[in-house]
PDB file of N, CA and C in Angstrom:
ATOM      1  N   UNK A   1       0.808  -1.174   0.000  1.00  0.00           N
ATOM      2  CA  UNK A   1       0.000   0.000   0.000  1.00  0.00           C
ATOM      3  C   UNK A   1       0.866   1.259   0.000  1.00  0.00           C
ATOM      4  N   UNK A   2       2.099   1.414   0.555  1.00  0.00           N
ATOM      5  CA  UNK A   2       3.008   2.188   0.907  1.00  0.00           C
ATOM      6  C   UNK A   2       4.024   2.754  -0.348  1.00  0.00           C
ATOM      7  N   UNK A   3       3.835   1.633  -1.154  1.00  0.00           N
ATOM      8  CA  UNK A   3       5.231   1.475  -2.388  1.00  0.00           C
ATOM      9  C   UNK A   3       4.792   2.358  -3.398  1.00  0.00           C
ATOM     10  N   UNK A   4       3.593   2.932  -3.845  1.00  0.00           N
ATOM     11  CA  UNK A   4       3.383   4.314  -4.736  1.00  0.00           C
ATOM     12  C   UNK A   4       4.353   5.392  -3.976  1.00  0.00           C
ATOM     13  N   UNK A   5       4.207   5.375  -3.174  1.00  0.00           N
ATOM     14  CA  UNK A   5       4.379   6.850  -2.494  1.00  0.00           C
ATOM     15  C   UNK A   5       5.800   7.077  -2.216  1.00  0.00           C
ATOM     16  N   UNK A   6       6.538   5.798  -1.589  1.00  0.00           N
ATOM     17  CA  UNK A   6       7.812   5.831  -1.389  1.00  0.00           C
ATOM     18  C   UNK A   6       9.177   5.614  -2.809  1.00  0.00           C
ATOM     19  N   UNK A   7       8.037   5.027  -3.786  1.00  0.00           N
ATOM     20  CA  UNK A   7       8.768   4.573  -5.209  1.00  0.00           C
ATOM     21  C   UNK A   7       8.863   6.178  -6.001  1.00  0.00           C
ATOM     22  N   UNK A   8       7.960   7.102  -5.716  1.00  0.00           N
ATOM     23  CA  UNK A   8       7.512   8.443  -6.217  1.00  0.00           C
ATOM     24  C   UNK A   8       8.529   8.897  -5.669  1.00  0.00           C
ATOM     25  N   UNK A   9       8.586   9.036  -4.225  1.00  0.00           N
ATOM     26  CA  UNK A   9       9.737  10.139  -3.189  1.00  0.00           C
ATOM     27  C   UNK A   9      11.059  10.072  -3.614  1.00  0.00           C
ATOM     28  N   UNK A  10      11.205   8.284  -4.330  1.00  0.00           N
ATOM     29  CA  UNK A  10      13.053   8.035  -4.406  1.00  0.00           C
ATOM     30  C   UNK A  10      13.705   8.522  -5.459  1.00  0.00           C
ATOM     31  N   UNK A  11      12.354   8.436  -6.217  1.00  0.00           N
ATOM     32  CA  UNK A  11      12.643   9.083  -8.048  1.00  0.00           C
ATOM     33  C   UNK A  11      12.959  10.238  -7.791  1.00  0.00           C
ATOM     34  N   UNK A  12      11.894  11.169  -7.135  1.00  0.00           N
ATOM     35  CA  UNK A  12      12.033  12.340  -6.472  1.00  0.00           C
ATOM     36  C   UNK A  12      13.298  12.880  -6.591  1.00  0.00           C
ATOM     37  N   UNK A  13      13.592  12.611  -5.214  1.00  0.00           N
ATOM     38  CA  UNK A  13      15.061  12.331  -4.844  1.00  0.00           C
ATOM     39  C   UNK A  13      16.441  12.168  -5.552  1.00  0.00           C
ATOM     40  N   UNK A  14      16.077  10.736  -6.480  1.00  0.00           N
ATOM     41  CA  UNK A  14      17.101  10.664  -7.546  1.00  0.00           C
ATOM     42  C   UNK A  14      17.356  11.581  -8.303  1.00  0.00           C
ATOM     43  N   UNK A  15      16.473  11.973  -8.874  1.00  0.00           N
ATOM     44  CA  UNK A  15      16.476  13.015  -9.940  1.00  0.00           C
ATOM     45  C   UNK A  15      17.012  14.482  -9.323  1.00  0.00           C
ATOM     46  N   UNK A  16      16.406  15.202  -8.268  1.00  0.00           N
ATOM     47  CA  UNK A  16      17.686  16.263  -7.590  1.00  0.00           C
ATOM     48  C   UNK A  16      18.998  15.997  -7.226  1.00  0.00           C
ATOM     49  N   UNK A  17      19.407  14.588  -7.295  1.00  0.00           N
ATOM     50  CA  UNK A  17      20.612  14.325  -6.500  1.00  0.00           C
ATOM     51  C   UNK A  17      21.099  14.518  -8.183  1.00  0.00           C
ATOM     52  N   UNK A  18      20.771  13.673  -9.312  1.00  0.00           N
ATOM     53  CA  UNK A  18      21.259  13.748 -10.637  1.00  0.00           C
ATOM     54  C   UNK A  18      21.694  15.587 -10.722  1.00  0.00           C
ATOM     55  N   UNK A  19      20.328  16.234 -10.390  1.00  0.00           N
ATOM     56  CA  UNK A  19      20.640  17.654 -10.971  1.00  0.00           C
ATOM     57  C   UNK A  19      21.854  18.607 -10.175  1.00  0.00           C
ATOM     58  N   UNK A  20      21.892  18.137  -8.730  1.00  0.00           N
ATOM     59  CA  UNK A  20      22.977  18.685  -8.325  1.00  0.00           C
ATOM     60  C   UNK A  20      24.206  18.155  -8.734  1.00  0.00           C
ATOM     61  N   UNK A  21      24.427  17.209  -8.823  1.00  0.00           N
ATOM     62  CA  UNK A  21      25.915  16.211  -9.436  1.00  0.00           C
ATOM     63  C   UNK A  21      26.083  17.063 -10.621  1.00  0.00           C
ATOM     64  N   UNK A  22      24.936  17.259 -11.941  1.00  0.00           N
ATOM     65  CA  UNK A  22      25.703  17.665 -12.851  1.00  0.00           C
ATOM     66  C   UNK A  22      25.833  19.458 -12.403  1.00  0.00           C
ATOM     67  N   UNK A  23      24.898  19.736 -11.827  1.00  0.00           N
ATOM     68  CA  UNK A  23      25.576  21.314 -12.133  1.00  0.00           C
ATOM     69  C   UNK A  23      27.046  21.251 -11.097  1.00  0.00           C
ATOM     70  N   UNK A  24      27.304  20.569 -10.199  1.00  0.00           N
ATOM     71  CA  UNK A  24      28.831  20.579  -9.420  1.00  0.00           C
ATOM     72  C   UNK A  24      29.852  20.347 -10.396  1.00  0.00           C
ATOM     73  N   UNK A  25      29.281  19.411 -11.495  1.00  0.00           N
ATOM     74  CA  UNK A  25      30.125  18.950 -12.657  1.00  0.00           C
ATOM     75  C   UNK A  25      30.530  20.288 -13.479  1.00  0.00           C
ATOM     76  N   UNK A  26      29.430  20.925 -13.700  1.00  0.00           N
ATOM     77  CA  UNK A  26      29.720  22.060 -14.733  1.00  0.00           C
ATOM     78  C   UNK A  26      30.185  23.204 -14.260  1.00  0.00           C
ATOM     79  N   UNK A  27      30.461  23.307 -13.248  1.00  0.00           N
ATOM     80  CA  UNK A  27      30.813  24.782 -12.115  1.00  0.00           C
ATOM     81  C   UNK A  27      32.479  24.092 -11.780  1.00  0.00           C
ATOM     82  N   UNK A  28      32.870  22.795 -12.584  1.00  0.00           N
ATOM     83  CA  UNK A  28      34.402  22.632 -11.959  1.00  0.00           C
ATOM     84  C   UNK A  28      34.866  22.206 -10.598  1.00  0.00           C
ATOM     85  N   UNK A  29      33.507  21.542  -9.586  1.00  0.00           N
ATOM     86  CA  UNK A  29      34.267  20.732  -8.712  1.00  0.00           C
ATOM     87  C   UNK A  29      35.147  19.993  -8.338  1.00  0.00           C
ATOM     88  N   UNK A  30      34.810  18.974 -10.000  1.00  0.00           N
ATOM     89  CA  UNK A  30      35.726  17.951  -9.619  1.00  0.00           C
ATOM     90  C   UNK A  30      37.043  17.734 -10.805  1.00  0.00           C
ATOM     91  N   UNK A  31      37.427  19.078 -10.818  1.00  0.00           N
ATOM     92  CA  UNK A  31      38.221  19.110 -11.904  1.00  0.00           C
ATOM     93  C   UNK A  31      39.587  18.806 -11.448  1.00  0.00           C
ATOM     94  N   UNK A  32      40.287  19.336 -10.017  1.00  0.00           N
ATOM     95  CA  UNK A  32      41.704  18.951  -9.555  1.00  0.00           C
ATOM     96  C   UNK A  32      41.525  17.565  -8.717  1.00  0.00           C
ATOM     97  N   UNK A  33      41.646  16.627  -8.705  1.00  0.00           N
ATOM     98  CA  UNK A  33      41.343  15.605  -8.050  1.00  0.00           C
ATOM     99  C   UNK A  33      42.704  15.668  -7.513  1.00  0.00           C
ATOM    100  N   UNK A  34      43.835  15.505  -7.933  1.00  0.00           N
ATOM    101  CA  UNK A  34      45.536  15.362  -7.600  1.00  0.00           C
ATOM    102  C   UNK A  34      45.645  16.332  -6.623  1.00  0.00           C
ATOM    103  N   UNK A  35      45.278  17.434  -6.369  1.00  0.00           N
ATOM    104  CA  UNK A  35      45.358  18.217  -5.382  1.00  0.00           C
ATOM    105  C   UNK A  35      44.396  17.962  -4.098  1.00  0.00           C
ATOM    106  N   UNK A  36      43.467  17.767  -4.268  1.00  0.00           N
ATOM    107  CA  UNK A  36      42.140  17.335  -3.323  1.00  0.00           C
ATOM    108  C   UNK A  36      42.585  16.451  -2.349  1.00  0.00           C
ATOM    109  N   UNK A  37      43.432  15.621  -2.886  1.00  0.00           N
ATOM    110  CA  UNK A  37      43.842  14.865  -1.811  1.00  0.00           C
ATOM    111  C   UNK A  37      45.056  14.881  -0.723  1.00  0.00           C
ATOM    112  N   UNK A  38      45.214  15.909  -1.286  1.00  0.00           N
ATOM    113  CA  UNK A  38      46.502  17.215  -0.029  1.00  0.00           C
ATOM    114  C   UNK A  38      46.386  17.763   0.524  1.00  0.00           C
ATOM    115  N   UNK A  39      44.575  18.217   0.053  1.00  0.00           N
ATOM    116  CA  UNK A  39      44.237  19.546   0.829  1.00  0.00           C
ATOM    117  C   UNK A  39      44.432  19.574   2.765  1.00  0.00           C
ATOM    118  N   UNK A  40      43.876  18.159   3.097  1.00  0.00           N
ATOM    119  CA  UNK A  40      44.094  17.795   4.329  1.00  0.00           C
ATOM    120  C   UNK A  40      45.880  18.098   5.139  1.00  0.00           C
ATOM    121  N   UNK A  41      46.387  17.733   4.506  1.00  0.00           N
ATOM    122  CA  UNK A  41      48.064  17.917   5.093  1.00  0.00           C
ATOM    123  C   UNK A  41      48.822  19.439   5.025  1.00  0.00           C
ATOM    124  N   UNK A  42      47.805  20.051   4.372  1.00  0.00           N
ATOM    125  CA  UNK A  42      48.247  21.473   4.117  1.00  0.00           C
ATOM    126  C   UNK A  42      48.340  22.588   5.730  1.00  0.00           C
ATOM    127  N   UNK A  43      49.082  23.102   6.137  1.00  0.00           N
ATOM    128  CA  UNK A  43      48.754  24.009   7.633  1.00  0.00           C
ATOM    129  C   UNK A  43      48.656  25.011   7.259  1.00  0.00           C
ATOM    130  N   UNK A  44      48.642  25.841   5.717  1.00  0.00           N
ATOM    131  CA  UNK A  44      48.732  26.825   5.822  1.00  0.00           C
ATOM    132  C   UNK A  44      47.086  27.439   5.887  1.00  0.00           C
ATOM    133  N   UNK A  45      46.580  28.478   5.687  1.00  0.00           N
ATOM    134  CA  UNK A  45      45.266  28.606   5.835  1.00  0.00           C
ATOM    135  C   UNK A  45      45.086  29.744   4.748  1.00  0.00           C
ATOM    136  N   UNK A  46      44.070  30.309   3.579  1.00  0.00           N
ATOM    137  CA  UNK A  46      44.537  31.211   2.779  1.00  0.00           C
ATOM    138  C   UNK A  46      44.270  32.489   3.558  1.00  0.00           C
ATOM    139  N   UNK A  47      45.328  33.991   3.894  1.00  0.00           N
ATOM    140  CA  UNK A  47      44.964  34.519   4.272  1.00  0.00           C
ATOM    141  C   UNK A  47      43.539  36.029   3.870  1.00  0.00           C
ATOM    142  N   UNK A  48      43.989  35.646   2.413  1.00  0.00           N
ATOM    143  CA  UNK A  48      42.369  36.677   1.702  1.00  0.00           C
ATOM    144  C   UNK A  48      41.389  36.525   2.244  1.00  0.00           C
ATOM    145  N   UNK A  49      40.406  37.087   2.298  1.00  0.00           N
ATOM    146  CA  UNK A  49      38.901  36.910   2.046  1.00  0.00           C
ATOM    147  C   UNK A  49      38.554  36.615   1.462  1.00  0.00           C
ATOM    148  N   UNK A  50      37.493  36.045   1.424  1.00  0.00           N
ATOM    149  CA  UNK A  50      36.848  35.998  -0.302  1.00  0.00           C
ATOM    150  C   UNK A  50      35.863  36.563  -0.195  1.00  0.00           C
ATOM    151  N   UNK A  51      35.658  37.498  -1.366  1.00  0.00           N
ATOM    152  CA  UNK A  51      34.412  38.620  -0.942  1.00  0.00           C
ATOM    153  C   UNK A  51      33.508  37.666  -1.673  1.00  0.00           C
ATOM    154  N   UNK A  52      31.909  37.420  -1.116  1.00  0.00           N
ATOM    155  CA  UNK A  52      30.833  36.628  -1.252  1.00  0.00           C
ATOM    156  C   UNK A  52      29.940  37.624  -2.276  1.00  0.00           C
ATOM    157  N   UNK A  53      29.868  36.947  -3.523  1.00  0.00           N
ATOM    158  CA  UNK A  53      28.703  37.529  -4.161  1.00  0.00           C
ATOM    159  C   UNK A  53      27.570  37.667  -3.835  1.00  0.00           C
ATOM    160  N   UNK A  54      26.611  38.631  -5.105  1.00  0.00           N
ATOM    161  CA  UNK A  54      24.938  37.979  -4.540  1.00  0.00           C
ATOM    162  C   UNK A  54      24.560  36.953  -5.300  1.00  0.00           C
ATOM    163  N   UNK A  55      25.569  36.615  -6.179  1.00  0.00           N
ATOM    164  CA  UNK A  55      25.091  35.016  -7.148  1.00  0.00           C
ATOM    165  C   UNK A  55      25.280  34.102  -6.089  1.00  0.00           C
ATOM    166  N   UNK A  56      25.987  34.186  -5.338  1.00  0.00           N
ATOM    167  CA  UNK A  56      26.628  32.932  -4.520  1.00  0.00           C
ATOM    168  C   UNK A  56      25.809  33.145  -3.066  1.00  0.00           C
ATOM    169  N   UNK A  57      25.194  34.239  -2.869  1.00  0.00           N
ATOM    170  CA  UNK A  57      24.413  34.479  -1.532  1.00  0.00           C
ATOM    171  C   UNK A  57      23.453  33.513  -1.863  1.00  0.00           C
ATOM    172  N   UNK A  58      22.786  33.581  -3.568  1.00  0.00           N
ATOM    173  CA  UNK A  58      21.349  32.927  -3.726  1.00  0.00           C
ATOM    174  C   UNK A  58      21.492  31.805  -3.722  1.00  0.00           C
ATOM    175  N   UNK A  59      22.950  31.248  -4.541  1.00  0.00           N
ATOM    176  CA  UNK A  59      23.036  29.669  -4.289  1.00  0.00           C
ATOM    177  C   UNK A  59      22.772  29.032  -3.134  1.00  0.00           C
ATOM    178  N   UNK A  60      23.438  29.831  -2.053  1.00  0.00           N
ATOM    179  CA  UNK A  60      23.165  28.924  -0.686  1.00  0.00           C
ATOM    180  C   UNK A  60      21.518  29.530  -0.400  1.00  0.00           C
ATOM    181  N   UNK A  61      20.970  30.143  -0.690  1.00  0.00           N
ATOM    182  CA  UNK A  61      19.763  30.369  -0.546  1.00  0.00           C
ATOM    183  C   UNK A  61      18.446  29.572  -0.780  1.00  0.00           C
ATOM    184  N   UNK A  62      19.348  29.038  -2.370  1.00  0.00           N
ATOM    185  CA  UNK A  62      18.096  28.646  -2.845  1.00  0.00           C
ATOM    186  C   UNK A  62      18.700  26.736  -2.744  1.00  0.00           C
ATOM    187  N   UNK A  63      19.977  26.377  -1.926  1.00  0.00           N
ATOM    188  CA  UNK A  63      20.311  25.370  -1.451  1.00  0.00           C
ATOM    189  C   UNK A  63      18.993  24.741  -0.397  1.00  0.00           C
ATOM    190  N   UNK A  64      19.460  25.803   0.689  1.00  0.00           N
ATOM    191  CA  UNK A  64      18.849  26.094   2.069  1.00  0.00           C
ATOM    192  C   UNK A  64      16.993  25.461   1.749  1.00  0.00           C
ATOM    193  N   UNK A  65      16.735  25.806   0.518  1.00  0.00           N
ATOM    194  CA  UNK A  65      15.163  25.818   0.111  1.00  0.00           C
ATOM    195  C   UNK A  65      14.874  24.482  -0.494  1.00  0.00           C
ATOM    196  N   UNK A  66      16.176  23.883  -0.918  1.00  0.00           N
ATOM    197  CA  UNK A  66      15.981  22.634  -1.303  1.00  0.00           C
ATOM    198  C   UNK A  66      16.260  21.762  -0.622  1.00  0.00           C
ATOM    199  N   UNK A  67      16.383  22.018   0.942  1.00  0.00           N
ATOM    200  CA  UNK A  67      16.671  21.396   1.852  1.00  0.00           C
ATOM    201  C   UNK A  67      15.560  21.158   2.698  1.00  0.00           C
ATOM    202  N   UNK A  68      14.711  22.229   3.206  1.00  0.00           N
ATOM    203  CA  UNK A  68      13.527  22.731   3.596  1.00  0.00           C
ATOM    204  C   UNK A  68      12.463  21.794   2.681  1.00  0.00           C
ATOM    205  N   UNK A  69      12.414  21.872   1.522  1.00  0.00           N
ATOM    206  CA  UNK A  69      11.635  21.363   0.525  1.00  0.00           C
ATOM    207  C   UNK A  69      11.672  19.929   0.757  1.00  0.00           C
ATOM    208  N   UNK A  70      12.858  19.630   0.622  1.00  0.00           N
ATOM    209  CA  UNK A  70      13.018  17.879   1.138  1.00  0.00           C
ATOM    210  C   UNK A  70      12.491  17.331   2.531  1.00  0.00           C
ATOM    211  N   UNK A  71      13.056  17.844   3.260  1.00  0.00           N
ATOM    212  CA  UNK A  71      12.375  17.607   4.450  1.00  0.00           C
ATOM    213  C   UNK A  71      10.902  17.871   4.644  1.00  0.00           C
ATOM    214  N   UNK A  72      10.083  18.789   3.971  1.00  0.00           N
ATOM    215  CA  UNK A  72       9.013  19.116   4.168  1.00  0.00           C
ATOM    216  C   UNK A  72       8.608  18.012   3.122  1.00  0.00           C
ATOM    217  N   UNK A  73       8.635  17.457   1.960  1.00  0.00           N
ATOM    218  CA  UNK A  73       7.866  15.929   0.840  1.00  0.00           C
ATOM    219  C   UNK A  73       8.237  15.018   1.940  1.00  0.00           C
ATOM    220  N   UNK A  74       9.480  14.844   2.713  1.00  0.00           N
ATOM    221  CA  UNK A  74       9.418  13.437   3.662  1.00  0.00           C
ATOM    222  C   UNK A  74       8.386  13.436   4.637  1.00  0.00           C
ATOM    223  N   UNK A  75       8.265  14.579   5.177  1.00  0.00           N
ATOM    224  CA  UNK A  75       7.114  14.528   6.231  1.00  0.00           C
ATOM    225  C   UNK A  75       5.573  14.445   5.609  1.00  0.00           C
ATOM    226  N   UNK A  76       5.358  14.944   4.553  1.00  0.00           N
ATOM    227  CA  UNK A  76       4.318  14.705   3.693  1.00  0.00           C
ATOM    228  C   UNK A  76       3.861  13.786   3.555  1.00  0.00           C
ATOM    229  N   UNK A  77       4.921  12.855   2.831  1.00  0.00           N
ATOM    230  CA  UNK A  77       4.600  11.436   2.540  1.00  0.00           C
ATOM    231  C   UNK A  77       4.410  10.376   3.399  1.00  0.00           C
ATOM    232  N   UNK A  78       5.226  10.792   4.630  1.00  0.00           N
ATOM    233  CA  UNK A  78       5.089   9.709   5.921  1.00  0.00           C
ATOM    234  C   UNK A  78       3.708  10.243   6.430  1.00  0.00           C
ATOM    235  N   UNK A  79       3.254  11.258   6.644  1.00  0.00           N
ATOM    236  CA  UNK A  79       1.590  11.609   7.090  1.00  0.00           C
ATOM    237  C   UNK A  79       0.998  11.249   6.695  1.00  0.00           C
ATOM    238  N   UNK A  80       1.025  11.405   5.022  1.00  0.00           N
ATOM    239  CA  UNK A  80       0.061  10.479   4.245  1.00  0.00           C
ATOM    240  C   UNK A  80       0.069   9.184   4.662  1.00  0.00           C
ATOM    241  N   UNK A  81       1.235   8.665   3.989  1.00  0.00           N
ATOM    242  CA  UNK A  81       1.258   7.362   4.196  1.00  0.00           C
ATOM    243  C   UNK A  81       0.526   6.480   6.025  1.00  0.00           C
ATOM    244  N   UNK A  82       0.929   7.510   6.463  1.00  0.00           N
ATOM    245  CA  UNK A  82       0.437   7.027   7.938  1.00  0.00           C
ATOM    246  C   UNK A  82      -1.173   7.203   8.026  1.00  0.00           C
ATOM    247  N   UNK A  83      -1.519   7.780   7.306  1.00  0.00           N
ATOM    248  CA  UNK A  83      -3.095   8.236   7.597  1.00  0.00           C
ATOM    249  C   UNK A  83      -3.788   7.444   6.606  1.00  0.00           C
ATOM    250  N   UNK A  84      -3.564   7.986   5.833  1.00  0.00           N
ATOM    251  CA  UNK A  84      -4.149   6.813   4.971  1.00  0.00           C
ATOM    252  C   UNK A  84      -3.851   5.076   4.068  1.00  0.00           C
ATOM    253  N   UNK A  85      -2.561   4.902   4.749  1.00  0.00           N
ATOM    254  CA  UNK A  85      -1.886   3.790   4.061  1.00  0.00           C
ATOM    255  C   UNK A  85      -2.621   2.807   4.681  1.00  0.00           C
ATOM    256  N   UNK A  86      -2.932   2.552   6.145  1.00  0.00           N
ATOM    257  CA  UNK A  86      -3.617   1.682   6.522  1.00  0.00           C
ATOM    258  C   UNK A  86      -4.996   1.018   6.615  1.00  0.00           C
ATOM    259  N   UNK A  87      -5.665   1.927   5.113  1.00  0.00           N
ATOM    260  CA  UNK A  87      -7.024   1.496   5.417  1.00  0.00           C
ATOM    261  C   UNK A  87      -7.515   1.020   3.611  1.00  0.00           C
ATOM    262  N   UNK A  88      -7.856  -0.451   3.809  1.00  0.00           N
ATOM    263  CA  UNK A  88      -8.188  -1.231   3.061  1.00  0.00           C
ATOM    264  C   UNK A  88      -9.604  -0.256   1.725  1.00  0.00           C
TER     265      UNK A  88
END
């Protein structure tokens, strides 16, 4: 009775996890791999700033919303599912 709802949520799911992977892909995350794995042994710390855009304010903004969003379809679906999954 449960498996519409939870088979819907994973696709869900899959499919934002797909869309974040590729845009990390296209923004150059995973472009130095040979270095990435130094970063840990490094002591130095960079001393600049980095001045924060408002492109990059919204990213974490509109992160923050797809976080909110997720958590708010899980609780959705478990209410549903709880309320009405159990009745024949």
């Amino acid at each position: 009775m449960y498996y519409p709802y939870f088979i819907a949520y994973m696709v869900i799911g899959f499919a934002i996890s797909l869309i974040v992977f590729f845009w990390a892909l296209s923004r150059g995350q995973f472009k130095d791999q040979e270095r990435a794995r130094f970063l840990a042994l490094e002591d130095e710390r960079p001393t600049c700033r980095v001045k924060v855009s408002r492109f990059n304010r919204y990213e974490a903004y509109a992160l923050g919303a797809l976080v909110l969003l997720g958590l708010a379809a899980t609780g959705a679906v478990l209410l549903f599912a709880l309320l009405f999954g159990g009745k024949p």
